[in-house]
N, C-alpha and C. Protein backbone atom coordinates (compact mmCIF):
# COMPACT_ATOMS: atom_id res chain seq x y z
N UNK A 1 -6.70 19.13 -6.70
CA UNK A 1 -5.62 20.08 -6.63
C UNK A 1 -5.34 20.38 -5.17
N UNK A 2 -4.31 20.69 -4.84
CA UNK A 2 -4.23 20.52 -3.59
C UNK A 2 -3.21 21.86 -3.17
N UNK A 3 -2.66 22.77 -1.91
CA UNK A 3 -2.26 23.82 -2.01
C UNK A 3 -0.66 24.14 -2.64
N UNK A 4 0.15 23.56 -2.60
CA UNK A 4 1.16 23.39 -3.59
C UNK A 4 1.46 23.72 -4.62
N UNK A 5 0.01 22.74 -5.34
CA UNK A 5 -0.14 23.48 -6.96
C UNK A 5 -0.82 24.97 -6.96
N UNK A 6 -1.92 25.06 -5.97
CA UNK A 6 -2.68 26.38 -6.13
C UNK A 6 -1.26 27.82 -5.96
N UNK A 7 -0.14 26.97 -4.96
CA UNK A 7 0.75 28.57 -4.78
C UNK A 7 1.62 28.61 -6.08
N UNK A 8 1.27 27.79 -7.41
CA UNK A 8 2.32 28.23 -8.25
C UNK A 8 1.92 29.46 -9.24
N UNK A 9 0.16 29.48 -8.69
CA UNK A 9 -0.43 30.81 -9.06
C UNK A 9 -0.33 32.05 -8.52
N UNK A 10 0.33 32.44 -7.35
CA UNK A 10 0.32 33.13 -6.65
C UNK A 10 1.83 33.46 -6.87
N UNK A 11 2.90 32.46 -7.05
CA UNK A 11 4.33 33.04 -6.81
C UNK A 11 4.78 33.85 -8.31
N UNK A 12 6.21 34.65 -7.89
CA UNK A 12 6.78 34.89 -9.01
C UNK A 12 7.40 34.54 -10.23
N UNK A 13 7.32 33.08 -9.85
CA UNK A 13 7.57 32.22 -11.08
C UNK A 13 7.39 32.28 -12.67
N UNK A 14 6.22 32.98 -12.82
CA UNK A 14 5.69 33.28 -14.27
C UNK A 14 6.80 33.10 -14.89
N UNK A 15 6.46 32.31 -16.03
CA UNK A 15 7.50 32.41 -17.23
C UNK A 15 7.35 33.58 -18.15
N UNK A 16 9.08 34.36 -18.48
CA UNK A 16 8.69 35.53 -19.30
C UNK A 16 7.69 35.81 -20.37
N UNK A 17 6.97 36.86 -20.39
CA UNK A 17 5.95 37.07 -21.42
C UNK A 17 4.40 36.74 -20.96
N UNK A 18 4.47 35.85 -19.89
CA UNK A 18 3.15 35.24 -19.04
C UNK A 18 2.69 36.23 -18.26
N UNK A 19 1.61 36.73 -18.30
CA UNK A 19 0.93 37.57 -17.35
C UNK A 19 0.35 36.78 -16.29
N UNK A 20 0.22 37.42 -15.56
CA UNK A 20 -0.06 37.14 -13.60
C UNK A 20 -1.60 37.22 -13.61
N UNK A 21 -2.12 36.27 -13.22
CA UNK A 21 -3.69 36.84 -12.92
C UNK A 21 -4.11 37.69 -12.25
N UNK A 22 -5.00 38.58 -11.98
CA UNK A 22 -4.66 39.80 -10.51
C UNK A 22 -5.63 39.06 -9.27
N UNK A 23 -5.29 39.75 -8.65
CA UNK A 23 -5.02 39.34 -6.99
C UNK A 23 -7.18 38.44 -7.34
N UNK A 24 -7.93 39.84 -7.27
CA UNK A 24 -9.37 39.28 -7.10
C UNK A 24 -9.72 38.33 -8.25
N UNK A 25 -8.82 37.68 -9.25
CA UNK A 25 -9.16 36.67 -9.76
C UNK A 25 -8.91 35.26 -9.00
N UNK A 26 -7.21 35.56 -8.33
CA UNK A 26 -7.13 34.40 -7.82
C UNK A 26 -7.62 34.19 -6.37
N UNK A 27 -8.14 35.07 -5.89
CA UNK A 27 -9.16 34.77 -4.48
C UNK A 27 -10.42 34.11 -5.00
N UNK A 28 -10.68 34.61 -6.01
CA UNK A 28 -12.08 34.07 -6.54
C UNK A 28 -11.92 32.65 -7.05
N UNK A 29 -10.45 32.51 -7.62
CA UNK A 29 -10.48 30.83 -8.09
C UNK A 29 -10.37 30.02 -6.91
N UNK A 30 -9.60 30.58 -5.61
CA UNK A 30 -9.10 29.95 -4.42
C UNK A 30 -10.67 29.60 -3.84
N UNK A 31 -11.21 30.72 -3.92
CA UNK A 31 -12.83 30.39 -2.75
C UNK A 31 -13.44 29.74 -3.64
N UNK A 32 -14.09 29.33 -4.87
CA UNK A 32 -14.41 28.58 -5.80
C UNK A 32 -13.61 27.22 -5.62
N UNK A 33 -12.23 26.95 -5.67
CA UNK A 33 -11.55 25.82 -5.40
C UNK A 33 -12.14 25.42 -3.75
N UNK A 34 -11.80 25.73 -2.70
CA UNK A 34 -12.66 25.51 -1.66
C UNK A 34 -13.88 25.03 -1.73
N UNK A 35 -14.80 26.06 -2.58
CA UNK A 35 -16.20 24.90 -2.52
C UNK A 35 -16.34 23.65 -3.00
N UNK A 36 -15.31 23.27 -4.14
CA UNK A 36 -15.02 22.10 -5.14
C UNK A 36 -15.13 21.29 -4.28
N UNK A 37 -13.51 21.39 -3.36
CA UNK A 37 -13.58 20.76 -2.37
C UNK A 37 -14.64 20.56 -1.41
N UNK A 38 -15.41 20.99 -0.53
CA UNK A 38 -16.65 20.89 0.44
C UNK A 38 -17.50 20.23 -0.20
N UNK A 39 -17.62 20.14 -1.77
CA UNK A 39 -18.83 19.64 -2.38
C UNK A 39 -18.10 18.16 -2.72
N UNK A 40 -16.82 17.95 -2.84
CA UNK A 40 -16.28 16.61 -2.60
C UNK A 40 -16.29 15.80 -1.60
N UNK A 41 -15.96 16.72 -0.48
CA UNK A 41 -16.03 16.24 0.60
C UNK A 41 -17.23 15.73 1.29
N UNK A 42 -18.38 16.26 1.36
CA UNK A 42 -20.07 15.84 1.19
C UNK A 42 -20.50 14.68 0.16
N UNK A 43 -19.69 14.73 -1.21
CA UNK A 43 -19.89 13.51 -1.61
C UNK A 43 -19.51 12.31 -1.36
N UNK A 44 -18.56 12.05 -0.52
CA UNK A 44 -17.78 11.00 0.18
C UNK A 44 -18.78 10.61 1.31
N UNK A 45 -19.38 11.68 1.96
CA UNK A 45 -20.36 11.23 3.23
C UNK A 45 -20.47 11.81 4.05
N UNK A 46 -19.17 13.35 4.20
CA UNK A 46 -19.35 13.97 5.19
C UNK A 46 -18.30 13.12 6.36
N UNK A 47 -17.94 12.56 6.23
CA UNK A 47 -17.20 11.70 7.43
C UNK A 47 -16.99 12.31 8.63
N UNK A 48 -16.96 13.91 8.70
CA UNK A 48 -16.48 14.03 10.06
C UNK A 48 -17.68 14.81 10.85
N UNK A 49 -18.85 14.30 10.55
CA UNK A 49 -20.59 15.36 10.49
C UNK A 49 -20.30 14.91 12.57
N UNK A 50 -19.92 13.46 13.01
CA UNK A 50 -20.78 13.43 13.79
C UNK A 50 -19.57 14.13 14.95
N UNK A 51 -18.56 13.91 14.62
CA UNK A 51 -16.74 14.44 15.14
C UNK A 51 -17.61 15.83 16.49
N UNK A 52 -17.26 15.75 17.54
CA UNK A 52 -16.40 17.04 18.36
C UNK A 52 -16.40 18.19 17.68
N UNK A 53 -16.64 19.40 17.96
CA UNK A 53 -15.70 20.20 17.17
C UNK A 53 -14.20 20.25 17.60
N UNK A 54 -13.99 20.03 18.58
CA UNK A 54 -12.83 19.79 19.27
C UNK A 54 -11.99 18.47 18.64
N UNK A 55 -12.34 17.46 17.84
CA UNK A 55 -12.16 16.16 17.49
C UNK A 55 -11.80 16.77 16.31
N UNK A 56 -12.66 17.42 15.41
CA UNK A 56 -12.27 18.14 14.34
C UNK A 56 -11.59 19.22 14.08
N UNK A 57 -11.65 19.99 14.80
CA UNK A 57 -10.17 20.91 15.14
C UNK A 57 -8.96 20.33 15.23
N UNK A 58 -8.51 19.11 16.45
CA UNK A 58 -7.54 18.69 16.72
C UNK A 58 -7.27 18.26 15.10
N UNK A 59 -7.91 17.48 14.66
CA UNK A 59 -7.72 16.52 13.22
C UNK A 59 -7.36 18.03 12.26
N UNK A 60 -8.15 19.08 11.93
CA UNK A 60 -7.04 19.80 11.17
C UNK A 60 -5.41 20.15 11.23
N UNK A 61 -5.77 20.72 12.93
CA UNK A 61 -4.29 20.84 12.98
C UNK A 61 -3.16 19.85 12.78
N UNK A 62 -3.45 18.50 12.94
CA UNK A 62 -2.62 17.46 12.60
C UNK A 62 -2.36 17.26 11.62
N UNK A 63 -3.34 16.93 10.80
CA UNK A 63 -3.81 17.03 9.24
C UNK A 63 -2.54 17.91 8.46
N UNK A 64 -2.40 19.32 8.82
CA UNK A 64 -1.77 20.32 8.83
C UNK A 64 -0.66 20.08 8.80
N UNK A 65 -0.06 19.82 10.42
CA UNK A 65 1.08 19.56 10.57
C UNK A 65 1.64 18.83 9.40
N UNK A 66 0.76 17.40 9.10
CA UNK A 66 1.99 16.41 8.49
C UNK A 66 1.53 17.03 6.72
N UNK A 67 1.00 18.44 6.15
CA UNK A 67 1.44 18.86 5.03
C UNK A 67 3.16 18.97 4.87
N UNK A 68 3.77 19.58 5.53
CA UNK A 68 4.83 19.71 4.84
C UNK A 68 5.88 18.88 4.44
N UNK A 69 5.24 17.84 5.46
CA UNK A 69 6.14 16.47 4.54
C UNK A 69 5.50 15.46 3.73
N UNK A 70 4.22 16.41 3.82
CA UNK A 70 3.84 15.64 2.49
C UNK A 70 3.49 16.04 0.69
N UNK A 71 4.18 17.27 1.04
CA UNK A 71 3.90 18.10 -0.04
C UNK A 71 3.69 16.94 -1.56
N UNK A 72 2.86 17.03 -2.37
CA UNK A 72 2.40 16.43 -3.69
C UNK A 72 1.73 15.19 -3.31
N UNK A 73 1.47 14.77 -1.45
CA UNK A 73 0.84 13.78 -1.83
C UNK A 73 -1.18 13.98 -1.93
N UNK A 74 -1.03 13.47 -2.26
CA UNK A 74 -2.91 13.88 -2.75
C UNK A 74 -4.21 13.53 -1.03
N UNK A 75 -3.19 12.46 -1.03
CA UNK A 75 -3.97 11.43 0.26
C UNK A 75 -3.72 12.14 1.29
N UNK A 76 -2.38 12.50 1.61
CA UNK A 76 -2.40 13.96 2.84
C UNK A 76 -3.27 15.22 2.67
N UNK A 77 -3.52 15.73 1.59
CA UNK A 77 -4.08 16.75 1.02
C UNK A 77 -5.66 16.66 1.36
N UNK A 78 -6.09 15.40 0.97
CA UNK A 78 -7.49 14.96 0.86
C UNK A 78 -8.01 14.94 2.45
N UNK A 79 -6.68 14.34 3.38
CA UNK A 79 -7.34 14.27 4.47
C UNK A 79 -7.36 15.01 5.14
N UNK A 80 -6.54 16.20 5.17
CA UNK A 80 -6.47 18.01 5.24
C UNK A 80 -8.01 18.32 5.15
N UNK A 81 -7.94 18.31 3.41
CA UNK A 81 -9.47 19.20 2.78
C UNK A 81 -10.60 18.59 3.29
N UNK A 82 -10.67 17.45 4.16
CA UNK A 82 -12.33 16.76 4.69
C UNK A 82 -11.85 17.73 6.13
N UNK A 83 -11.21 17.86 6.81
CA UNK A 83 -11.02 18.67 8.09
C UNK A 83 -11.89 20.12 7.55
N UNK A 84 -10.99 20.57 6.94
CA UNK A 84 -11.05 22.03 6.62
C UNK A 84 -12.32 22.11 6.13
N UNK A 85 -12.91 21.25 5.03
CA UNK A 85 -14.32 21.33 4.42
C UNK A 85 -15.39 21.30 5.96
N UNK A 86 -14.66 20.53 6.75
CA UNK A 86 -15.90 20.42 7.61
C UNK A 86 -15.65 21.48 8.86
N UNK A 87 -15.04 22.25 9.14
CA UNK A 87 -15.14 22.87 9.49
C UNK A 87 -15.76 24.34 8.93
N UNK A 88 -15.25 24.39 7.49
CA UNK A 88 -16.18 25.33 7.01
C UNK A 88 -17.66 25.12 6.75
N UNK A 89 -18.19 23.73 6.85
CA UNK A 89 -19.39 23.65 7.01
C UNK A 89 -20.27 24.02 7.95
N UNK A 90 -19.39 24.01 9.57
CA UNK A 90 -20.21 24.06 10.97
C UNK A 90 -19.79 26.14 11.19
N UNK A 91 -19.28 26.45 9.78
CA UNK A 91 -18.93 28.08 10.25
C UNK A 91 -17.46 28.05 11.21
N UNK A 92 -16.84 27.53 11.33
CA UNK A 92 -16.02 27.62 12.23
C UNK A 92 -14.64 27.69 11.32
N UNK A 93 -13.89 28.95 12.00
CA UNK A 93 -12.56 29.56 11.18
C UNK A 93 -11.44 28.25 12.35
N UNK A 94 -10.80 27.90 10.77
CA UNK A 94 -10.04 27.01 11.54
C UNK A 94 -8.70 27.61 12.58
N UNK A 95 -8.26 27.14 13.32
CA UNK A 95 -7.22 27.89 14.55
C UNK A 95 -5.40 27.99 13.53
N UNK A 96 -5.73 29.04 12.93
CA UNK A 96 -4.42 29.46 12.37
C UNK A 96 -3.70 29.73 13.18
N UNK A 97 -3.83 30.78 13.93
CA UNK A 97 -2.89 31.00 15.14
C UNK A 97 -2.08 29.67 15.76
N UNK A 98 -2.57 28.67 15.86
CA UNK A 98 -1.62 27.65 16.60
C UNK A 98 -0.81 27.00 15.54
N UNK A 99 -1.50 27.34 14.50
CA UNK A 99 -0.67 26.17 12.97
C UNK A 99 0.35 27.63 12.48
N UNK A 100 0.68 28.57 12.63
CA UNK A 100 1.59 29.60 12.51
C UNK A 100 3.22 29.15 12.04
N UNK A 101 3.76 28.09 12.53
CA UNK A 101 5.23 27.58 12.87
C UNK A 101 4.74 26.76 11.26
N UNK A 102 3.45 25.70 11.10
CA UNK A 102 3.28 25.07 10.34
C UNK A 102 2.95 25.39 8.79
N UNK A 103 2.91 26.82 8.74
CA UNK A 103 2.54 27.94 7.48
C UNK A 103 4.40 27.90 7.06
N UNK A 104 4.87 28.12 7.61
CA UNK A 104 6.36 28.84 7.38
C UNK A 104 7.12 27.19 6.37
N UNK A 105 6.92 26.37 7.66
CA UNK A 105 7.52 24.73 7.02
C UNK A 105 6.92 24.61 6.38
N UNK A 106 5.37 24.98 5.57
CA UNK A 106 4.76 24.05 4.32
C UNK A 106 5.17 25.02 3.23
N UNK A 107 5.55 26.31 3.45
CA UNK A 107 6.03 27.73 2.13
C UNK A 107 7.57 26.61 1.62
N UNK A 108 8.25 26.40 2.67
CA UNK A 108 9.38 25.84 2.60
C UNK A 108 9.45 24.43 1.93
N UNK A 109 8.49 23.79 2.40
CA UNK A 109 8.46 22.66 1.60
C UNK A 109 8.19 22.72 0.36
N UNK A 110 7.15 23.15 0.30
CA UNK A 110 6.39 23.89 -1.39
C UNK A 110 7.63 24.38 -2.12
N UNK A 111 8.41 25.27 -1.66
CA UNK A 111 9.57 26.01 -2.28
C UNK A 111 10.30 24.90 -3.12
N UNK A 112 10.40 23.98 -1.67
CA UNK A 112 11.62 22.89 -2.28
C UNK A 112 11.06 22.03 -3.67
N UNK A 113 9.79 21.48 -3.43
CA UNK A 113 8.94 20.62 -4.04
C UNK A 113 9.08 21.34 -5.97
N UNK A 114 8.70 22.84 -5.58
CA UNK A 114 8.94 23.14 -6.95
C UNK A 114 10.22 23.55 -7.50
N UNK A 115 11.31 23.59 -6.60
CA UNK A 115 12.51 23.75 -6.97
C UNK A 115 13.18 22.19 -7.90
N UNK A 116 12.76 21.22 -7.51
CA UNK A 116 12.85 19.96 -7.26
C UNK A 116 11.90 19.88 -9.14
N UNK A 117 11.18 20.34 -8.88
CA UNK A 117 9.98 20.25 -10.32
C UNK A 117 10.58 20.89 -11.38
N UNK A 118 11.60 22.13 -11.52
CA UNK A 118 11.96 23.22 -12.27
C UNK A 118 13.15 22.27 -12.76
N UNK A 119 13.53 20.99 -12.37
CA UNK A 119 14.75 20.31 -13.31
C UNK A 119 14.32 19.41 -13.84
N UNK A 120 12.70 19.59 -14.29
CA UNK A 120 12.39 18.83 -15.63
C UNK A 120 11.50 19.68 -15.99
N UNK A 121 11.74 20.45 -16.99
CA UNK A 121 11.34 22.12 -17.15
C UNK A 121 9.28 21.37 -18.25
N UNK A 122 9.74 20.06 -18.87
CA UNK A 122 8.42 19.53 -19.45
C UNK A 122 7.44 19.23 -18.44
N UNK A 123 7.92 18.98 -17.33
CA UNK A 123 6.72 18.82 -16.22
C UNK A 123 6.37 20.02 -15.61
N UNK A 124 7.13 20.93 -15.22
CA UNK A 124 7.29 21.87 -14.61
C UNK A 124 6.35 22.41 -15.58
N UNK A 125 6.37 23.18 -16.80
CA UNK A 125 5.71 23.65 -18.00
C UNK A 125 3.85 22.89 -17.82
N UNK A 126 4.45 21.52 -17.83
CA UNK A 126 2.88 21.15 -17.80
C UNK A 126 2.01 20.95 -16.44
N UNK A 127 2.37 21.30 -15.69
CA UNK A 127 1.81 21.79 -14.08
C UNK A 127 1.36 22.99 -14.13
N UNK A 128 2.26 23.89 -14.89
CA UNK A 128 1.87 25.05 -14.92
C UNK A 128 0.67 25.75 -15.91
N UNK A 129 0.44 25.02 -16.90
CA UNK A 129 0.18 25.05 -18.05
C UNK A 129 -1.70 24.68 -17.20
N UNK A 130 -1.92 23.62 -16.93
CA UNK A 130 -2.85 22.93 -16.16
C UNK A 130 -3.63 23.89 -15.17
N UNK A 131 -2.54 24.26 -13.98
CA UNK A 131 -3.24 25.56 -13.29
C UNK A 131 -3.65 26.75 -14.08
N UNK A 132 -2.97 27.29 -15.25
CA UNK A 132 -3.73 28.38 -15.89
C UNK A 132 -4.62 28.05 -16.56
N UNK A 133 -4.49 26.40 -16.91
CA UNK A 133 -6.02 26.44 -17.73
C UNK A 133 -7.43 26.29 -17.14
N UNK A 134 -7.06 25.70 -15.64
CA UNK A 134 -8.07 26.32 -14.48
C UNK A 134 -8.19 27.50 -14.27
N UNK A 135 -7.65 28.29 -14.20
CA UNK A 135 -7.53 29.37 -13.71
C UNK A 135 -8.28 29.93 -15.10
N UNK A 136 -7.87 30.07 -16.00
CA UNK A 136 -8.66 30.58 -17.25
C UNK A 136 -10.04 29.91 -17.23
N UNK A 137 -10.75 28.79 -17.40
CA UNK A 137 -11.88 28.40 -17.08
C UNK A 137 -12.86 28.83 -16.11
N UNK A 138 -12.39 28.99 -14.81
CA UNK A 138 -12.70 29.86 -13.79
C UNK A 138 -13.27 31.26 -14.41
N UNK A 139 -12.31 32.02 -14.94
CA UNK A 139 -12.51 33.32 -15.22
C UNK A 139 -13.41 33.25 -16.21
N UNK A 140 -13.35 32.31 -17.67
CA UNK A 140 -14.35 32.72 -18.69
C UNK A 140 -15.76 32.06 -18.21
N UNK A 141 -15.58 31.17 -16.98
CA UNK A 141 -16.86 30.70 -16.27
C UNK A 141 -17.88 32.16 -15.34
N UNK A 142 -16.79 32.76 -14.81
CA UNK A 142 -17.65 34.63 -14.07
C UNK A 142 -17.49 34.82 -15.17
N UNK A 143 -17.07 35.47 -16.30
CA UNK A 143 -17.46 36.19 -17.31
C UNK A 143 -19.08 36.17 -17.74
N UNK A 144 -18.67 34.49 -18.17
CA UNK A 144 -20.22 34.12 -18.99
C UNK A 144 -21.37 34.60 -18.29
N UNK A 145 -21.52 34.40 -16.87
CA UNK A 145 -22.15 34.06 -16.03
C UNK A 145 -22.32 35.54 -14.89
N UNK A 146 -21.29 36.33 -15.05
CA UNK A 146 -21.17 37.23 -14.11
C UNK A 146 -21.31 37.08 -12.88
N UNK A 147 -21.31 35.60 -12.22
CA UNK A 147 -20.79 35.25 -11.19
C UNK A 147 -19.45 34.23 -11.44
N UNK A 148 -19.63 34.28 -9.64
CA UNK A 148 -18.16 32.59 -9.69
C UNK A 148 -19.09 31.75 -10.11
N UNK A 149 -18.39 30.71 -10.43
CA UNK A 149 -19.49 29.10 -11.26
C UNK A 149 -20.42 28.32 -9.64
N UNK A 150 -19.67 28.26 -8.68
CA UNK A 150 -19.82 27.50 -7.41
C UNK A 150 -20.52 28.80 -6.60
């Protein structure tokens, strides 16, 4: 899953009658989705263990950059989430401040991407359908458990 799909949980989109998850559910699915990722990313090999942090910084922000034109592709996404995973591995908050211009163009792209999705209302439905049933799994996973699962 990649951030695209995760903001169709977050926007106002809900179809009438659909309730909204509240806010500390979907931080909890978001930081849970994050570890998914890191624990994917470690299964691949770690690829960027021996990197700079500076080597790996630069590579997020790039990484970054070319999200918004790549909105739905998985392979841009993937090579994003090994940056980001590995930087959350060495503790290090990645440099938002410089990717700022690059937050605004990926909302925009995303916008378009699902605007673009909403004129085939069966896909659109089953994208959506998919994230809540993560999103529901998630939740009856802390329930059971009274923690997050990860």
């Amino acid at each position: 899953m990649n951030p695209s799909n995760s903001d169709q949980a977050i926007s106002a989109d809900t179809p009438a009658g659909k309730a909204e998850p509240d806010e500390e559910l979907l931080l909890g699915y978001l930081a849970d989705l994050d570890t998914r990722k890191t624990e994917l990313y470690l299964s691949r090999g770690r690829v960027h263990r021996d990197a700079s942090l500076e080597a790996v910084t630069e590579g997020w922000l790039a990484s970054f950059a070319g999200l918004p034109e790549s909105v739905g592709s998985e392979a841009a996404y993937d090579r994003f989430d090994a940056y980001d995973a590995e930087l959350r591995l060495r503790g290090v908050e990645p440099p938002y401040e410089q990717a700022r211009g690059i937050f605004d163009r990926l909302v925009a792209a995303t916008d378009r991407a699902k605007a673009e999705m909403r004129k085939d209302a069966a896909r659109y439905r089953a994208a959506d359908e998919a994230l809540g049933s993560e999103i529901a799994a998630y939740a009856a996973q802390r329930e059971r458990t009274g923690r997050t699962p990860n």
